[in-house]
Protein backbone atom coordinates (compact mmCIF):
# COMPACT_ATOMS: atom_id res chain seq x y z
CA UNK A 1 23.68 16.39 -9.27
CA UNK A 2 23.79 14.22 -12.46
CA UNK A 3 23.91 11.24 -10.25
CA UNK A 4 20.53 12.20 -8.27
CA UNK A 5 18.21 13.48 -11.65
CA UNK A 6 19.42 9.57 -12.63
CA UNK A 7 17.98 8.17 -9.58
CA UNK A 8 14.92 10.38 -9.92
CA UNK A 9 14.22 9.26 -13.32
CA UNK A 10 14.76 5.43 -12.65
CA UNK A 11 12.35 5.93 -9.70
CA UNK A 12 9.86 7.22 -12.00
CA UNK A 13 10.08 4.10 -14.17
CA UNK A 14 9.59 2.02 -11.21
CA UNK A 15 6.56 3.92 -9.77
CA UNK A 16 5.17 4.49 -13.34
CA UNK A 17 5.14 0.68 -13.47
CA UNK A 18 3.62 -0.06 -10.16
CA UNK A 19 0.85 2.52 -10.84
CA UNK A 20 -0.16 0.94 -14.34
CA UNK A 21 0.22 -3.19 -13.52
CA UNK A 22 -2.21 -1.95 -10.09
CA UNK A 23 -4.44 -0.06 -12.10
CA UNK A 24 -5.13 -2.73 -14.52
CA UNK A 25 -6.02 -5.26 -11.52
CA UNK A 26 -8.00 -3.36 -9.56
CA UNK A 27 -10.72 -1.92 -11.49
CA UNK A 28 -12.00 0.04 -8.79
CA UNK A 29 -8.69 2.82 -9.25
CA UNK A 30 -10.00 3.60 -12.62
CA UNK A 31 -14.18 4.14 -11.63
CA UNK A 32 -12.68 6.63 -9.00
CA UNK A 33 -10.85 8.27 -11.40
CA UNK A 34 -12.91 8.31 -14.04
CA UNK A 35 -15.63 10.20 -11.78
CA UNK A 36 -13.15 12.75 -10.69
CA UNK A 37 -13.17 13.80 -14.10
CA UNK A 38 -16.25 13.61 -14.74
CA UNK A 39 -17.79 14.83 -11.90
CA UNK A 40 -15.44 18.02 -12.47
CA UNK A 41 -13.26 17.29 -9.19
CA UNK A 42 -9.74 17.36 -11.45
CA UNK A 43 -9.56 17.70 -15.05
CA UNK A 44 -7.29 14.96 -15.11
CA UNK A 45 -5.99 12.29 -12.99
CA UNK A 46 -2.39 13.48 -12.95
CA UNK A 47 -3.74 16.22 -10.92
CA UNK A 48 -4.01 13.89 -8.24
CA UNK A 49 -1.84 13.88 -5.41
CA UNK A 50 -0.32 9.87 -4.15
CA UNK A 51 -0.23 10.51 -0.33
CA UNK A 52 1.37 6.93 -0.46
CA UNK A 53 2.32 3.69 -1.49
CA UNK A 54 2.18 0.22 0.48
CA UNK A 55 3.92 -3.05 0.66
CA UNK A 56 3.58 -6.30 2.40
CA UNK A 57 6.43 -8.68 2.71
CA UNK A 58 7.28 -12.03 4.81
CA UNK A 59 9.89 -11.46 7.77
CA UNK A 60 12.28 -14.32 6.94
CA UNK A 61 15.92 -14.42 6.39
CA UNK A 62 16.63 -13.40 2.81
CA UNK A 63 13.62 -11.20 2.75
CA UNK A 64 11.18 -8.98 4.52
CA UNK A 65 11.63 -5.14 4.80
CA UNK A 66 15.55 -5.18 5.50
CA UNK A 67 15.68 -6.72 1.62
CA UNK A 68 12.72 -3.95 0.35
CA UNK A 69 13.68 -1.49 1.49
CA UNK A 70 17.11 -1.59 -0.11
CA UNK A 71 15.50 -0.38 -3.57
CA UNK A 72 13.86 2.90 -2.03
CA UNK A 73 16.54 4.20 -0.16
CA UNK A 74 18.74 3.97 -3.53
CA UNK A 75 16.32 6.29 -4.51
CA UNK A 76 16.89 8.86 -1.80
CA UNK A 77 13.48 7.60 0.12
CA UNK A 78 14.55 8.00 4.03
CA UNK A 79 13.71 5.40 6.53
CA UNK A 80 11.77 7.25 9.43
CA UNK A 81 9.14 5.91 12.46
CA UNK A 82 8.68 1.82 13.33
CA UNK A 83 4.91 0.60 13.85
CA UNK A 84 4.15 -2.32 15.65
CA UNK A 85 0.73 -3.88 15.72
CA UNK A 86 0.44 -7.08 18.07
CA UNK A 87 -2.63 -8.46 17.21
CA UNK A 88 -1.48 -9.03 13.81
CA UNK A 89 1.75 -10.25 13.93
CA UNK A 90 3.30 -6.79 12.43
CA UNK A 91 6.27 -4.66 12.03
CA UNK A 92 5.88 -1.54 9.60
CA UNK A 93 8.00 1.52 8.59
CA UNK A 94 7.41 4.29 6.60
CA UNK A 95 9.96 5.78 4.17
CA UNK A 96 9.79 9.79 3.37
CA UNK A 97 10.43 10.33 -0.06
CA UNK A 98 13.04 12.79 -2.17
CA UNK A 99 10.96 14.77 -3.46
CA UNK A 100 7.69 16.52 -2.56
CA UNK A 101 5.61 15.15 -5.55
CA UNK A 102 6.79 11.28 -4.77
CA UNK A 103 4.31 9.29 -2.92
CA UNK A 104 5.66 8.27 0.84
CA UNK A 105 6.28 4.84 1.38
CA UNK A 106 4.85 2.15 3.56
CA UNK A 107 5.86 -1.28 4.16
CA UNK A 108 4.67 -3.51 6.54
CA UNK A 109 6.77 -7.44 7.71
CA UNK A 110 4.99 -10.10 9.13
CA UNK A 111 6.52 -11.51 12.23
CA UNK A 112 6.91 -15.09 10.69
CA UNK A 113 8.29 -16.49 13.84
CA UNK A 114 5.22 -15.57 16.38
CA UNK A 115 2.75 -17.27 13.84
CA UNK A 116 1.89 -20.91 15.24
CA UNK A 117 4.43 -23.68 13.96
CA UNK A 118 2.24 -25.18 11.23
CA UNK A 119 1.73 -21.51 9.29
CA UNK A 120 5.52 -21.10 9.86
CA UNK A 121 6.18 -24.76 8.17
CA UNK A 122 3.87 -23.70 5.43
CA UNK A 123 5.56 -19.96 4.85
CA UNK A 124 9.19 -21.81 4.94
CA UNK A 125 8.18 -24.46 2.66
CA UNK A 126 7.54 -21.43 -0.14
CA UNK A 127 9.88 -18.52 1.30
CA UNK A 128 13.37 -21.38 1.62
CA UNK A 129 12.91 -21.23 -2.11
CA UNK A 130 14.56 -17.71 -1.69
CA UNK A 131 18.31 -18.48 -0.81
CA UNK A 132 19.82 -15.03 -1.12
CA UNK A 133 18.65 -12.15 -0.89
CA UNK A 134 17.26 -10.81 -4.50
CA UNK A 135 17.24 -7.28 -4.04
CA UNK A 136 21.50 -7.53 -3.97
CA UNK A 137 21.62 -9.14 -7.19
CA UNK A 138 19.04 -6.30 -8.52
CA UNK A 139 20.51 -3.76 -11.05
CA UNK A 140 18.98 -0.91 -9.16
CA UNK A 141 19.83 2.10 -11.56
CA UNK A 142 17.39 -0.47 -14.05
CA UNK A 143 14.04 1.23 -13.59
CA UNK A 144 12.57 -1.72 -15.93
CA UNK A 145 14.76 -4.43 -14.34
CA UNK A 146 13.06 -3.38 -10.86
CA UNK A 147 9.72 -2.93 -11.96
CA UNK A 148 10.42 -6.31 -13.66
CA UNK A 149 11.08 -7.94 -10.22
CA UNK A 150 8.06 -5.98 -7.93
CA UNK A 151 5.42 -8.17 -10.68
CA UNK A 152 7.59 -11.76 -10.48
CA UNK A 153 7.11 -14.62 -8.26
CA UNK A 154 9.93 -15.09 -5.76
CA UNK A 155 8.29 -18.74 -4.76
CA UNK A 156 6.06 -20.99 -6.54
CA UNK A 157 2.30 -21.08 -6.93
CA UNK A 158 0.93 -21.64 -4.14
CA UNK A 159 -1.77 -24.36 -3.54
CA UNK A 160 -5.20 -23.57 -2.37
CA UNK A 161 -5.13 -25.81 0.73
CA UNK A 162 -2.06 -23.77 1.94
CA UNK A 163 -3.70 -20.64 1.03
CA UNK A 164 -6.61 -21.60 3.24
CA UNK A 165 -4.43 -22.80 6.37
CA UNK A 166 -2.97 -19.61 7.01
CA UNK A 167 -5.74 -17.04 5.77
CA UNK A 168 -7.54 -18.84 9.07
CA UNK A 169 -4.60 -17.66 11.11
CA UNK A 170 -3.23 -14.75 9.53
CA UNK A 171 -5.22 -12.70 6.61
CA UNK A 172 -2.10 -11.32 6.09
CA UNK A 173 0.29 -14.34 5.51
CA UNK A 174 -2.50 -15.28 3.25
CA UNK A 175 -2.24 -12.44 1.08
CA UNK A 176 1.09 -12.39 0.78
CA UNK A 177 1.74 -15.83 -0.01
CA UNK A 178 0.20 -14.82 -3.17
CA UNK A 179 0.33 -11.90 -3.94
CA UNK A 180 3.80 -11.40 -2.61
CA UNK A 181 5.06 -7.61 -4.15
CA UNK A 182 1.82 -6.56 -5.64
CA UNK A 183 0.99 -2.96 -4.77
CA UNK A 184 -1.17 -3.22 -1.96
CA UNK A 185 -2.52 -0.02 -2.45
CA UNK A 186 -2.03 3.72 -3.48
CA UNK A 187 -3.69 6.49 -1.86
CA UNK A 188 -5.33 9.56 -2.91
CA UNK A 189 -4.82 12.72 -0.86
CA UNK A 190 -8.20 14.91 -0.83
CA UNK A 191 -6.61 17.43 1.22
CA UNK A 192 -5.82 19.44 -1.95
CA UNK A 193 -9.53 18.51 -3.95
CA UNK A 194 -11.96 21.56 -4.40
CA UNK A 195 -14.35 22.31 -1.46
CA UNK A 196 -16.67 19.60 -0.69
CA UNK A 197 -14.92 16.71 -1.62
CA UNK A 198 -11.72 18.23 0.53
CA UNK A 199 -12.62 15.75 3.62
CA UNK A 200 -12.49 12.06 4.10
CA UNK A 201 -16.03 12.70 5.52
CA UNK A 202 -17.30 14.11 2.38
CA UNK A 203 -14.76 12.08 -0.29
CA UNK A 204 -16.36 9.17 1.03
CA UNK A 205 -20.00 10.71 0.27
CA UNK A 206 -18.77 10.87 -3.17
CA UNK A 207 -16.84 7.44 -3.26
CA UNK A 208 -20.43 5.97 -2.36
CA UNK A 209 -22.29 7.86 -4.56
CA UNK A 210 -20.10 6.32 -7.08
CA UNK A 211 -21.07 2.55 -5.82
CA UNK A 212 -17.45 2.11 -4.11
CA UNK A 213 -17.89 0.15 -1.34
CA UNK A 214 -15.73 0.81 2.20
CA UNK A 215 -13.49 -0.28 4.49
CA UNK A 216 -16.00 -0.18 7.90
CA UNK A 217 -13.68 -1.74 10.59
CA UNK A 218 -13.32 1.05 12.83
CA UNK A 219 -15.64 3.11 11.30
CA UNK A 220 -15.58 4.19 7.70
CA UNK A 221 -13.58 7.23 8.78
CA UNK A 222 -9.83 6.25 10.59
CA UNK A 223 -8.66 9.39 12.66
CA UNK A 224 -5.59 9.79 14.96
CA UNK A 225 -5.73 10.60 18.89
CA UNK A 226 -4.16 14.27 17.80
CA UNK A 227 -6.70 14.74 14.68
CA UNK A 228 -4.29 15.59 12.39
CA UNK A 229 -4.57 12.52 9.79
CA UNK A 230 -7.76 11.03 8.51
CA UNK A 231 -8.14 7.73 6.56
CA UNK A 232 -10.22 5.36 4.52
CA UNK A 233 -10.04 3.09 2.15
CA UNK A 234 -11.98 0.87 -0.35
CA UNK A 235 -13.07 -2.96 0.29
CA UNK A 236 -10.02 -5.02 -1.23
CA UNK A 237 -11.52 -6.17 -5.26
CA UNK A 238 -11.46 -9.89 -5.04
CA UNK A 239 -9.42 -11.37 -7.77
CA UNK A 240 -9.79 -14.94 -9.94
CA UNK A 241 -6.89 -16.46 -8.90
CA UNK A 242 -4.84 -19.87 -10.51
CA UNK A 243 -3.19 -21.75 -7.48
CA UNK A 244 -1.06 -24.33 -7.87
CA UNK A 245 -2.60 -27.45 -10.16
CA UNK A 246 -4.84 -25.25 -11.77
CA UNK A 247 -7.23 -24.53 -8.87
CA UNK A 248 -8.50 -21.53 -9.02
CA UNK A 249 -10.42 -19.77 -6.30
CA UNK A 250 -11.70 -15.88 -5.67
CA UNK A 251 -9.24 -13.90 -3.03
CA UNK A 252 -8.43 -10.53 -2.13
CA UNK A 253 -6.33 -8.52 -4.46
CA UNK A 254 -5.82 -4.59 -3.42
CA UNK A 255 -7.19 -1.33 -2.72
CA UNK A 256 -7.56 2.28 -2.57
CA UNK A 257 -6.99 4.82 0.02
CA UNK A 258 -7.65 8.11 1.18
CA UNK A 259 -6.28 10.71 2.91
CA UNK A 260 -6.43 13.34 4.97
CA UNK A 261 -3.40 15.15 6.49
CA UNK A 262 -4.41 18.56 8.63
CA UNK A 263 -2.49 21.67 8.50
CA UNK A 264 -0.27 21.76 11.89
CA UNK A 265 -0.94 24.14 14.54
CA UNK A 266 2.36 25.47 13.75
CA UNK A 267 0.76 26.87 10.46
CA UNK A 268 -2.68 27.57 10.85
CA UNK A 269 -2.27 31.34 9.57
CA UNK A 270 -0.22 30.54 6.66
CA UNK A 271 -2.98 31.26 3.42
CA UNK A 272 -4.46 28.23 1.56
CA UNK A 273 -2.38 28.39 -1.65
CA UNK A 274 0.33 28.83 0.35
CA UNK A 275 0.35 25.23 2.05
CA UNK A 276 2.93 22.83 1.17
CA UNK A 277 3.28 19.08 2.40
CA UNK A 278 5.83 20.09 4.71
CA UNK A 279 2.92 22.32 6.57
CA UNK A 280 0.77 19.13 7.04
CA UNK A 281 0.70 16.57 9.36
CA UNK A 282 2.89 14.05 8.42
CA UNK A 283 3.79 9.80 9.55
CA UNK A 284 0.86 7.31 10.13
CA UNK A 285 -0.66 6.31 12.87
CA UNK A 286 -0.87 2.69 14.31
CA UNK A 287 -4.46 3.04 15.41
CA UNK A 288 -5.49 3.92 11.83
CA UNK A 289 -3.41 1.63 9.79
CA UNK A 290 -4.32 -1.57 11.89
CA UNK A 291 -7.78 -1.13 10.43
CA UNK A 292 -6.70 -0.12 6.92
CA UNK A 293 -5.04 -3.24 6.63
CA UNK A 294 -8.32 -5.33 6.97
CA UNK A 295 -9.57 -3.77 3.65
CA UNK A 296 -8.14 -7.31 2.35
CA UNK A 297 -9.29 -9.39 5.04
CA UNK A 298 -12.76 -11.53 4.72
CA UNK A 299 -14.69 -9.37 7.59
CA UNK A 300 -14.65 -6.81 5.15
CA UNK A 301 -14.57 -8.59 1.35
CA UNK A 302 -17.72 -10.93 2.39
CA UNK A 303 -20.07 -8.36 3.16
C-alpha cells in the first residue's frame, strides 16, 4: 500500500503544478472562480470538482501519446476508449483516474504523417530535435522533476513564419508547436453546483453574466446522441507570445471547460446525495470534443 499513497502523493505534486502554472496564464480560470465565490455558488474553489484534464501532443517517433501517457499510468490512471476525428488529423484517448477525486485524463496526437508534406517538413525540422524519448529518462516518482518537464521546451522557439504555415493547415499543429505540454484546459463539473447553476444551460447563463465569452462552434451547448454528457467551454485567452528572433505575435493559449455528466438510467432512483461519479455517465464523446477543440482555433478567438 506504501508504494500506491507514494504514487498518489507525487501525482498530487504534478497536478498541483499544472493547476497553478495554467491558472496564472489564463486569467479567465481565476474571474470564474472568483465569481463562484462570490456569487455564493462554493465557498471556496477547492469545492470544485475537475471533471478533466487535456493534452495535445505531436504523433512522431519519440513522442506523441505512447511517450505521455507513460507518466499517468505510473500513477495508476488506466488507459480506456480511442477517438478518432478525421477532419482534424486526430487520435485521442482518455485515461480514468485512481481515485474518484482525480480529474480524468484526455490527450489528444496529431496524425503528423496525413498533414501535407511542407507542415510535416516544418513539424520534423522542430520535433527531430527530440532523439529519445524523454519521458524514459524522467524520474517519475519526482513529482517536481515531472512538473518540471510538462512547463519546458522539448524543441526550440519557434519562428513566426512557421507558426503561420501550419496554423493555415492545422490550428492544431499550430498550437502545439508552441505551446507543446501546456495544459490545454481543465474542466469544471457543474453537475454537483447548487440548483440553478447545476446545468451547462444555466452555468453558461452565469459564465456570461460574468463577461466570459464561449466556445459557439456547434452551438454553445455540446451534447451526446444518448444525452448523457453535456459540454462547453470558454474562447481560448490569446497570449503575447516571443517566437524565435524576438518576434512576438498574439496566439491562442488555453481554456476552460464545463461539464455535464447525467445520472445513468441504471440509477435514476438512487437519492441525490447519494450519487457518486461511478453513477454518472462517464467517457467523451467524439461529436462533442471535435468542437471543444476549436476553443483555440481563430473561428472562435477572432470574434
Amino acid at each position: 500500500m506504501e508504494a500506491k499513497s507514494d504514487k498518489l502523493a507525487t501525482l498530487d505534486i504534478v497536478l498541483d503544478g499544472l493547476m497553478r502554472r495554467y491558472k496564472e496564464r489564463v486569467p479567465d480560470v481565476g474571474t470564474i472562480l472568483n465569481a463562484m465565490v462570490n456569487t455564493g455558488i462554493v465557498k471556496n474553489a477547492g469545492e470544485i470538482e475537475n471533471d478533466h484534464i487535456a493534452f495535445r501532443t505531436m504523433g512522431v517517433p519519440q513522442l506523441g501519446v505512447q511517450s505521455f501517457e507513460k507518466i499517468f499510468l505510473h500513477y495508476g490512471y488506466e488507459k480506456r476508449d480511442h477517438y478518432f476525428f478525421e477532419g482534424k488529423k486526430l487520435d485521442a484517448w482518455w485515461y480514468s483516474p485512481p481515485r474518484e477525486t482525480d480529474p480524468r485524463i484526455f490527450v489528444s496526437e496529431l496524425r503528423v504523417g496525413d498533414l501535407s508534406e511542407e507542415a510535416q517538413r516544418i513539424i520534423r525540422s522542430y520535433t527531430d530535435e527530440v532523439t529519445s524519448d524523454p519521458a524514459d529518462s524522467l524520474d517519475l516518482d519526482n513529482g517536481l522533476e515531472v512538473d518540471a518537464f510538462l512547463h519546458k521546451p522539448l524543441w526550440r522557439t519557434p519562428t513566426v513564419s512557421d507558426y503561420q504555415t501550419l496554423l493555415k493547415e492545422s490550428e492544431y499543429a499550430a498550437w502545439v508547436i508552441y505551446n507543446r505540454y501546456y495544459l490545454n484546459h481543465f474542466t469544471i463539473s457543474v453537475h454537483n453546483l447548487p440548483e440553478g447553476y447545476n446545468t451547462v444551460a444555466d452555468f453558461n447563463v452565469f459564465l456570461e453574466k460574468n463577461g466570459i465569452k464561449l466556445n459557439t462552434s456547434g452551438g454553445k451547448v455540446k451534447e451526446s446522441p444518448d444525452g448523457g454528457l453535456l459540454q462547453s467551454s470558454t474562447v481560448a485567452e490569446m497570449i503575447e507570445a516571443e517566437f524565435a528572433n524576438g518576434e512576438k505575435l498574439r496566439i491562442s493559449g488555453s481554456y476552460v471547460e464545463f461539464a455535464e455528466r447525467k445520472v445513468l438510467p441504471a440509477f435514476k432512483d438512487i437519492p441525490a446525495e447519494q450519487i457518486q461519479r461511478k453513477h454518472r455517465r462517464d467517457g467523451f464523446e467524439a461529436g462533442n470534443a471535435d468542437k471543444i477543440f476549436e476553443s483555440t482555433y481563430t473561428t472562435q478567438t477572432g470574434k
